[in-house]
N, C-alpha and C. Protein backbone atom coordinates (compact mmCIF):
# COMPACT_ATOMS: atom_id res chain seq x y z
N UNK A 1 2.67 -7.09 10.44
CA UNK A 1 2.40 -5.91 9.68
C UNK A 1 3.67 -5.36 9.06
N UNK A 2 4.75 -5.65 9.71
CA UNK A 2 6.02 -4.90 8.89
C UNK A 2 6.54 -5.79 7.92
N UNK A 3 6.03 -6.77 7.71
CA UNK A 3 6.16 -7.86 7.05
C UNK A 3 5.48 -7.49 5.45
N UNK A 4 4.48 -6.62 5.29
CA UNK A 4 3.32 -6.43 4.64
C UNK A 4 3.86 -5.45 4.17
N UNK A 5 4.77 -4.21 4.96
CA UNK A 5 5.10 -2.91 5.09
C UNK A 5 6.42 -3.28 4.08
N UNK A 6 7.16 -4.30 4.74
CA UNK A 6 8.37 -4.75 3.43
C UNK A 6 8.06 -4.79 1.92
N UNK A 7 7.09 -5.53 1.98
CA UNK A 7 6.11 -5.81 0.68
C UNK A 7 6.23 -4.40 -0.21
N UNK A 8 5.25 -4.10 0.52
CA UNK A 8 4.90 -2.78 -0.48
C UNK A 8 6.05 -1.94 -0.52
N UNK A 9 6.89 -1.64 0.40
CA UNK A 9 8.03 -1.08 -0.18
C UNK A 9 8.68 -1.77 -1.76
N UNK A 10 9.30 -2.85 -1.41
CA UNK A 10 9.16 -3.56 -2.37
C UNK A 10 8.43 -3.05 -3.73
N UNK A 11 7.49 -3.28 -3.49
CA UNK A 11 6.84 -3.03 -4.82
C UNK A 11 6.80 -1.05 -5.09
N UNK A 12 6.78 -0.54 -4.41
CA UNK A 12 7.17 0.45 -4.38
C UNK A 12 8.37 1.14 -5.26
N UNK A 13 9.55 0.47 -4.72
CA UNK A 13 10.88 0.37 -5.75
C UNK A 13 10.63 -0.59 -7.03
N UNK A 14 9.75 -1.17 -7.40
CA UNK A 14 9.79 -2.06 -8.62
C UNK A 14 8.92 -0.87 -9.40
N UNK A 15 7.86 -0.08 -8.89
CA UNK A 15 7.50 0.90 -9.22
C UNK A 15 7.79 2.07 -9.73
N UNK A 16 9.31 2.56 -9.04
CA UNK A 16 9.97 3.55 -9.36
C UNK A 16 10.59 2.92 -10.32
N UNK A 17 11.30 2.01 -10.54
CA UNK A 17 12.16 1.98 -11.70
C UNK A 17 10.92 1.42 -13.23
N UNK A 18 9.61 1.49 -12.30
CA UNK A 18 9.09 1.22 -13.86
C UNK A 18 8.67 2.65 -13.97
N UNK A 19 8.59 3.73 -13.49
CA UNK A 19 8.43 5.31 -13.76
C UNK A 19 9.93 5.89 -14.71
N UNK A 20 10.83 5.46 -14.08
CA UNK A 20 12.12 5.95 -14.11
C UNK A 20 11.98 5.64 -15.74
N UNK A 21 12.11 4.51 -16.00
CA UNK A 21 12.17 3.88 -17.28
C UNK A 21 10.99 4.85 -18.30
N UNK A 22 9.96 4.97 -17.76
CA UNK A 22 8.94 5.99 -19.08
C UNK A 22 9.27 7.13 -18.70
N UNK A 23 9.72 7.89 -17.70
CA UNK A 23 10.14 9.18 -17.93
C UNK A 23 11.31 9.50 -19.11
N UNK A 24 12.27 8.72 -18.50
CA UNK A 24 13.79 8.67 -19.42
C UNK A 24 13.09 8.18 -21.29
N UNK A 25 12.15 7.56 -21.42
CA UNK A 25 11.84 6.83 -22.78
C UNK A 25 12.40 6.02 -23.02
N UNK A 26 12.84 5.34 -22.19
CA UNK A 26 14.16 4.38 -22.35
C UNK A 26 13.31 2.92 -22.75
N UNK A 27 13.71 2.22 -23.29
CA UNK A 27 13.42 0.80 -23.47
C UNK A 27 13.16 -0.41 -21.92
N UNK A 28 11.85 -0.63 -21.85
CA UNK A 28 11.57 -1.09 -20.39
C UNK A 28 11.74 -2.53 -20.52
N UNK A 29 12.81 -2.79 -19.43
CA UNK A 29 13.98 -4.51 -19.37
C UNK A 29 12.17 -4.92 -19.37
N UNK A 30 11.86 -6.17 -19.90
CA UNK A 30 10.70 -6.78 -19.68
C UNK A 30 10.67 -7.52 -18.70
N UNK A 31 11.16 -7.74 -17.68
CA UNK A 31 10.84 -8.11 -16.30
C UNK A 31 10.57 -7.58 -15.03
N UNK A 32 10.21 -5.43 -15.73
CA UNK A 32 10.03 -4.89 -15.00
C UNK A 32 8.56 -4.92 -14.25
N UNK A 33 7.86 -4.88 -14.92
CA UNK A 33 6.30 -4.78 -14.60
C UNK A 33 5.88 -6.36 -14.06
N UNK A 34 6.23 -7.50 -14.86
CA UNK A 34 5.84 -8.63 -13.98
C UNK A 34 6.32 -8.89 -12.71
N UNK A 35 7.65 -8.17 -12.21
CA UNK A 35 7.94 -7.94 -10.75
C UNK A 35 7.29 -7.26 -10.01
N UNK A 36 7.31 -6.21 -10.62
CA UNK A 36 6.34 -4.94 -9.70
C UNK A 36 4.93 -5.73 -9.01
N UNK A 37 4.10 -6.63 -10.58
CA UNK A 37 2.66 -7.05 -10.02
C UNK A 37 2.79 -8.30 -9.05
N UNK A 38 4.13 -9.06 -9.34
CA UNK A 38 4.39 -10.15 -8.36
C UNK A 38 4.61 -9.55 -6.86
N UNK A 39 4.66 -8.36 -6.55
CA UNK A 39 4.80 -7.90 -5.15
C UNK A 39 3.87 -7.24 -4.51
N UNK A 40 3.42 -6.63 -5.95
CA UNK A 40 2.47 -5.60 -5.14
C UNK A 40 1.22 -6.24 -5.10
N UNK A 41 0.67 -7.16 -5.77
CA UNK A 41 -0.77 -7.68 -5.09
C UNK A 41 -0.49 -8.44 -3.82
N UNK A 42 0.27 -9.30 -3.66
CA UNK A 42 -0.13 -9.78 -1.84
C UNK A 42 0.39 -8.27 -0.86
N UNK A 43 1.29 -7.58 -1.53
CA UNK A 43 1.68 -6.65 -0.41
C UNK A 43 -0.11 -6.37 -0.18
N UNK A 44 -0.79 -5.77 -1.41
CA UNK A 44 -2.38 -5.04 -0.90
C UNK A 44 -2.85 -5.84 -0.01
N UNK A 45 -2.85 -7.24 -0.13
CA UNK A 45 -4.01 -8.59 0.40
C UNK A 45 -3.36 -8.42 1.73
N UNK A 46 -2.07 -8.35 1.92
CA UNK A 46 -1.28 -8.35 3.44
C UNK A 46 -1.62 -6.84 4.09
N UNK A 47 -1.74 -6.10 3.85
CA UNK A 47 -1.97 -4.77 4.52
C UNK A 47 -3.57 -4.94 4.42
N UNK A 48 -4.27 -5.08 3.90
CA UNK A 48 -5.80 -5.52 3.68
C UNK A 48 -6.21 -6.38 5.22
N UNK A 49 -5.34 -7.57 5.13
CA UNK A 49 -5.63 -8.32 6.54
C UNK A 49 -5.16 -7.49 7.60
N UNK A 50 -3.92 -6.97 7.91
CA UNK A 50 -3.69 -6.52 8.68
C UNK A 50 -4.60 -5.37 9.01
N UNK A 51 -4.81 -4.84 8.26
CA UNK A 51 -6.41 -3.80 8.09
C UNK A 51 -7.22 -3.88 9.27
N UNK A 52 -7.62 -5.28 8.23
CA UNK A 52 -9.04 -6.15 9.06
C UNK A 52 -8.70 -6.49 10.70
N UNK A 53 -7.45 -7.43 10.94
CA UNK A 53 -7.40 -7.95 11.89
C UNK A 53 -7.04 -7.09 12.47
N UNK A 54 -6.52 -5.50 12.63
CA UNK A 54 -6.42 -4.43 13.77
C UNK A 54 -7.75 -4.32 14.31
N UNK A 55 -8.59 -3.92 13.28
CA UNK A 55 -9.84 -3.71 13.43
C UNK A 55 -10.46 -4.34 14.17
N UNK A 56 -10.22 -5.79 13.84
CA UNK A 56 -11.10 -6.83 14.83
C UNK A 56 -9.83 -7.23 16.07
N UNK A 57 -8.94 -7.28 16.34
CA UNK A 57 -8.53 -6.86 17.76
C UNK A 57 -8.93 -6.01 18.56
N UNK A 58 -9.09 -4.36 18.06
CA UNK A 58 -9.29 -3.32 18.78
C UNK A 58 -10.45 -3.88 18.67
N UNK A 59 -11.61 -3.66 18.47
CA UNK A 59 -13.02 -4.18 18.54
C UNK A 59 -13.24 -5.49 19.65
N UNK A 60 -12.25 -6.46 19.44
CA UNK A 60 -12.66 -7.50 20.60
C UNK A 60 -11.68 -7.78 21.37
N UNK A 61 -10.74 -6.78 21.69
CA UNK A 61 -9.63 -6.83 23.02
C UNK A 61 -9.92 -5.50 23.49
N UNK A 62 -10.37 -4.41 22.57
CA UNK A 62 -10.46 -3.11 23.90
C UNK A 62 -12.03 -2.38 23.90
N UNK A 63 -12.28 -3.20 22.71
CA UNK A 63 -14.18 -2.36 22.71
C UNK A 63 -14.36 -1.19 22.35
N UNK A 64 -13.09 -0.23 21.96
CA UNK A 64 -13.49 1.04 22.42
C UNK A 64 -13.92 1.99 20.73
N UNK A 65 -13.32 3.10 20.92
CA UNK A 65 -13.93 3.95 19.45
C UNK A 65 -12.74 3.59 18.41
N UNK A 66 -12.97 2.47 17.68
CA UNK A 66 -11.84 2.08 16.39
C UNK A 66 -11.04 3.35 16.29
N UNK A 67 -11.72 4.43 15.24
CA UNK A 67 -10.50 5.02 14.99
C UNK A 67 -10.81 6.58 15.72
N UNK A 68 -10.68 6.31 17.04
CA UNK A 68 -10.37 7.22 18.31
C UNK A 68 -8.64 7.76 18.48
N UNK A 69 -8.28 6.84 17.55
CA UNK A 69 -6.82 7.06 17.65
C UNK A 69 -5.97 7.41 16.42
N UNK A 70 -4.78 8.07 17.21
CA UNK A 70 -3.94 8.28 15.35
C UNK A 70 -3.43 7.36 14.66
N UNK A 71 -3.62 6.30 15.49
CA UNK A 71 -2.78 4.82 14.44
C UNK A 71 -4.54 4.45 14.20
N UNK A 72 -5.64 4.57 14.47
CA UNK A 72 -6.98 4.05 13.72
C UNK A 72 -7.37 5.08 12.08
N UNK A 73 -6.73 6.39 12.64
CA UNK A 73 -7.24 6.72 11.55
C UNK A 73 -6.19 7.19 10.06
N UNK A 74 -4.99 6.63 10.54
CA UNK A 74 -3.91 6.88 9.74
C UNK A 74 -4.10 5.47 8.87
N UNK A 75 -4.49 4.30 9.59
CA UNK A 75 -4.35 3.34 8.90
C UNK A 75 -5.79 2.99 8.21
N UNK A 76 -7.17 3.77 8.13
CA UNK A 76 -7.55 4.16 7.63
C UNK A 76 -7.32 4.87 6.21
N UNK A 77 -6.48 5.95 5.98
CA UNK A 77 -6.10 6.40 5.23
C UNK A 77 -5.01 5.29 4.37
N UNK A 78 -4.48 4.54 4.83
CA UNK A 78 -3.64 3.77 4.34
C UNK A 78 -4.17 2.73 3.51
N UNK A 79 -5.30 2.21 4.14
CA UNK A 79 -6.28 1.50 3.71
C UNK A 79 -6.93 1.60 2.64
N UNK A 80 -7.40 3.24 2.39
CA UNK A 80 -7.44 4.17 1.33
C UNK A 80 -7.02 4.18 0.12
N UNK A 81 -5.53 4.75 0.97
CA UNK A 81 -4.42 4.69 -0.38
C UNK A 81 -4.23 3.75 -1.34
N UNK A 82 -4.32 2.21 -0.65
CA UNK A 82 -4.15 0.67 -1.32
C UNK A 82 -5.20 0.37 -1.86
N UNK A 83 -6.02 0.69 -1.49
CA UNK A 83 -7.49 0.44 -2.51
C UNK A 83 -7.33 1.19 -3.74
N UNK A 84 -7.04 2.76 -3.29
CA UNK A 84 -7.27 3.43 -4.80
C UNK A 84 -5.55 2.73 -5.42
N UNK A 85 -5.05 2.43 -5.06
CA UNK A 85 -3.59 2.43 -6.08
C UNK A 85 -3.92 1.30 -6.22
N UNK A 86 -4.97 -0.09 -6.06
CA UNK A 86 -5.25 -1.58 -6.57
C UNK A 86 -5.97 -1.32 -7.45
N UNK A 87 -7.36 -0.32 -7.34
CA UNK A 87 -7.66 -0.01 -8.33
C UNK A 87 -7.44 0.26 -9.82
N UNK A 88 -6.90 1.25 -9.38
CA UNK A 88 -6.05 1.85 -10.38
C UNK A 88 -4.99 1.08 -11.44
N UNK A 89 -4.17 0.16 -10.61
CA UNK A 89 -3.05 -0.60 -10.98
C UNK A 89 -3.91 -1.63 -11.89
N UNK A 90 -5.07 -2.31 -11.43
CA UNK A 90 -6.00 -3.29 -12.36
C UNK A 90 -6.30 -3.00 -13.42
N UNK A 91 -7.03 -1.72 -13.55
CA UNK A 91 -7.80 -0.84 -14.87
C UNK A 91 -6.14 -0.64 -15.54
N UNK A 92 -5.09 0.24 -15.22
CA UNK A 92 -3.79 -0.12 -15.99
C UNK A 92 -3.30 -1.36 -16.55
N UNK A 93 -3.31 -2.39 -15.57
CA UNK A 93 -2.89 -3.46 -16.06
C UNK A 93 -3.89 -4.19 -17.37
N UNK A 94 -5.08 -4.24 -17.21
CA UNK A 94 -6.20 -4.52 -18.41
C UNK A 94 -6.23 -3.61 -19.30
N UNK A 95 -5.18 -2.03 -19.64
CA UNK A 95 -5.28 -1.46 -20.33
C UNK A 95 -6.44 -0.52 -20.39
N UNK A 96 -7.29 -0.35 -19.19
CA UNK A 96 -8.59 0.66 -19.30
C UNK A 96 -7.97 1.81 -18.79
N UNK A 97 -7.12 2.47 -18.32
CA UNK A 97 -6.39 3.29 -17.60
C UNK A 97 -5.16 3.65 -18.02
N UNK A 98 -4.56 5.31 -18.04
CA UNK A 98 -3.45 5.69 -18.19
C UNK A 98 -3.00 6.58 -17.17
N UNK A 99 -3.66 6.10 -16.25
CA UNK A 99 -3.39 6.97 -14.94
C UNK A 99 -2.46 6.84 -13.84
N UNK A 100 -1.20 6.62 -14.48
CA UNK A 100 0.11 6.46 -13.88
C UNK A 100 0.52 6.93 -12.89
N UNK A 101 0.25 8.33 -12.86
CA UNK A 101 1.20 9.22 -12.07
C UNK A 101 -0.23 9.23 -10.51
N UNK A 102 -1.53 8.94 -11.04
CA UNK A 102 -2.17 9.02 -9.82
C UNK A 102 -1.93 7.93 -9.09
N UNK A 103 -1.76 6.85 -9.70
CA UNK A 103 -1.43 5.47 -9.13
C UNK A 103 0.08 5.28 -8.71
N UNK A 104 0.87 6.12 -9.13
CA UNK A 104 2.26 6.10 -8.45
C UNK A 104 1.97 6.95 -7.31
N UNK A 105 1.10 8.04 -7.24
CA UNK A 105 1.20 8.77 -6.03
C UNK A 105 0.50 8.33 -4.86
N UNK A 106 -0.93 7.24 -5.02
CA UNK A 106 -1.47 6.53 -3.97
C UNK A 106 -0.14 5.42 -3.43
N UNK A 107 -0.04 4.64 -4.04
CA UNK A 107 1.25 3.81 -3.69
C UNK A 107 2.19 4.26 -3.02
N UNK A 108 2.76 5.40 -3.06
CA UNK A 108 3.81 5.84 -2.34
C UNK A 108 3.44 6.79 -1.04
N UNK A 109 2.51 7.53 -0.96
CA UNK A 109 1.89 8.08 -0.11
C UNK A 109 1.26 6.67 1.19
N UNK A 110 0.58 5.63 0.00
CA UNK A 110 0.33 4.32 0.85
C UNK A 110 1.50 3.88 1.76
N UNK A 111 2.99 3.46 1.35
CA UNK A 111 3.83 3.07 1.99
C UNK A 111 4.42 4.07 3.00
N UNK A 112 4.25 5.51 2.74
CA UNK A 112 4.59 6.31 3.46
C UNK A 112 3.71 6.89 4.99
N UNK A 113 2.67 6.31 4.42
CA UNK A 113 1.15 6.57 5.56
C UNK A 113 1.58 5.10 6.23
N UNK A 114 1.69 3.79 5.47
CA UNK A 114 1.88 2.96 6.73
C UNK A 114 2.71 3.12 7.59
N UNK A 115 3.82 3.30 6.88
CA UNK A 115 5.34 3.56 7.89
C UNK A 115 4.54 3.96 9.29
N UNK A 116 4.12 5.54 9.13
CA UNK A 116 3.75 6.47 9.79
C UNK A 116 2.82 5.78 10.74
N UNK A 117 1.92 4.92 10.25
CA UNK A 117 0.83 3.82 11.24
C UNK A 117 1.82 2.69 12.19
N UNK A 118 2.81 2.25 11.66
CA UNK A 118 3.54 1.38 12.16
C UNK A 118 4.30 1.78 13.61
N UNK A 119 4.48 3.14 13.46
CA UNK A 119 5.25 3.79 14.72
C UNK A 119 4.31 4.37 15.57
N UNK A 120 3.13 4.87 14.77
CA UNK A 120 2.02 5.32 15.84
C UNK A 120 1.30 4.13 16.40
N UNK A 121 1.27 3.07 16.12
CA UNK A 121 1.00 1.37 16.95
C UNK A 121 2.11 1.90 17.90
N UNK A 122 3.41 2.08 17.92
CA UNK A 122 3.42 1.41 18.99
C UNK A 122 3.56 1.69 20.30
N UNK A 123 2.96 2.64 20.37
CA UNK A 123 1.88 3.32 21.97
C UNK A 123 0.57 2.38 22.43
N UNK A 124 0.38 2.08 21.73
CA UNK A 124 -0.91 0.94 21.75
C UNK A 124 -0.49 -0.70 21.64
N UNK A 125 0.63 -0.67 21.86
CA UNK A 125 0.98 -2.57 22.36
C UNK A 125 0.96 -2.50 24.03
N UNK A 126 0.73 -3.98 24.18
CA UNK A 126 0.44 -3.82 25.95
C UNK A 126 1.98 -4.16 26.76
């Protein structure tokens, strides 16, 4: 999972400097955005599994109420976040969308909610 968590940071910072660049009006280096999408779709697919496979650990190693806990329902929300900022990032990328600043704010709130899931795991390793 911190593996996934690198990721999206990652794409995170390929993110900011593609904000940085349309705030300023500045002329965007053209290898900004094909980096950004080269990171940030497996980062989603990698936090996506890791998603899943918490889910189905807690479900078939402890049985108990999934998100009974603050790392079930934080990473919930995280889960959230990456959906709406994949969303979002698709309809942008195909040009149906100019919704930048909502899709910069799921993304970063996303990497900032995992962090936050990553440390609340780890009360819950055996």
């Amino acid at each position: 999972m911190l593996l996934s968590i690198g990721l999206a940071f990652l794409a995170l910072r390929s993110g900011l400097a593609l904000r940085r660049t349309r705030l300023r009006r500045a002329g965007r280096p053209p290898e900004l955005r094909p980096r950004h999408l080269r990171v940030a779709k497996p980062a989603v697919v990698a936090i996506a599994f890791g998603f899943l496979g918490g889910l189905g650990s807690w479900l078939w190693l402890r049985g108990g109420d999934v998100f009974g806990t603050f790392h079930g329902v934080v990473a919930l929300l995280v889960m959230g976040c990456f959906v709406g900022a994949a969303v979002l990032g698709r309809r942008i990328e195909k040009g149906r969308s100019r919704s930048l600043d909502a899709h910069a704010l799921l993304g970063g709130l996303g990497v900032l909610l995992a962090a936050l899931a990553a440390v609340a795991g780890f009360v819950l390793l055996p």
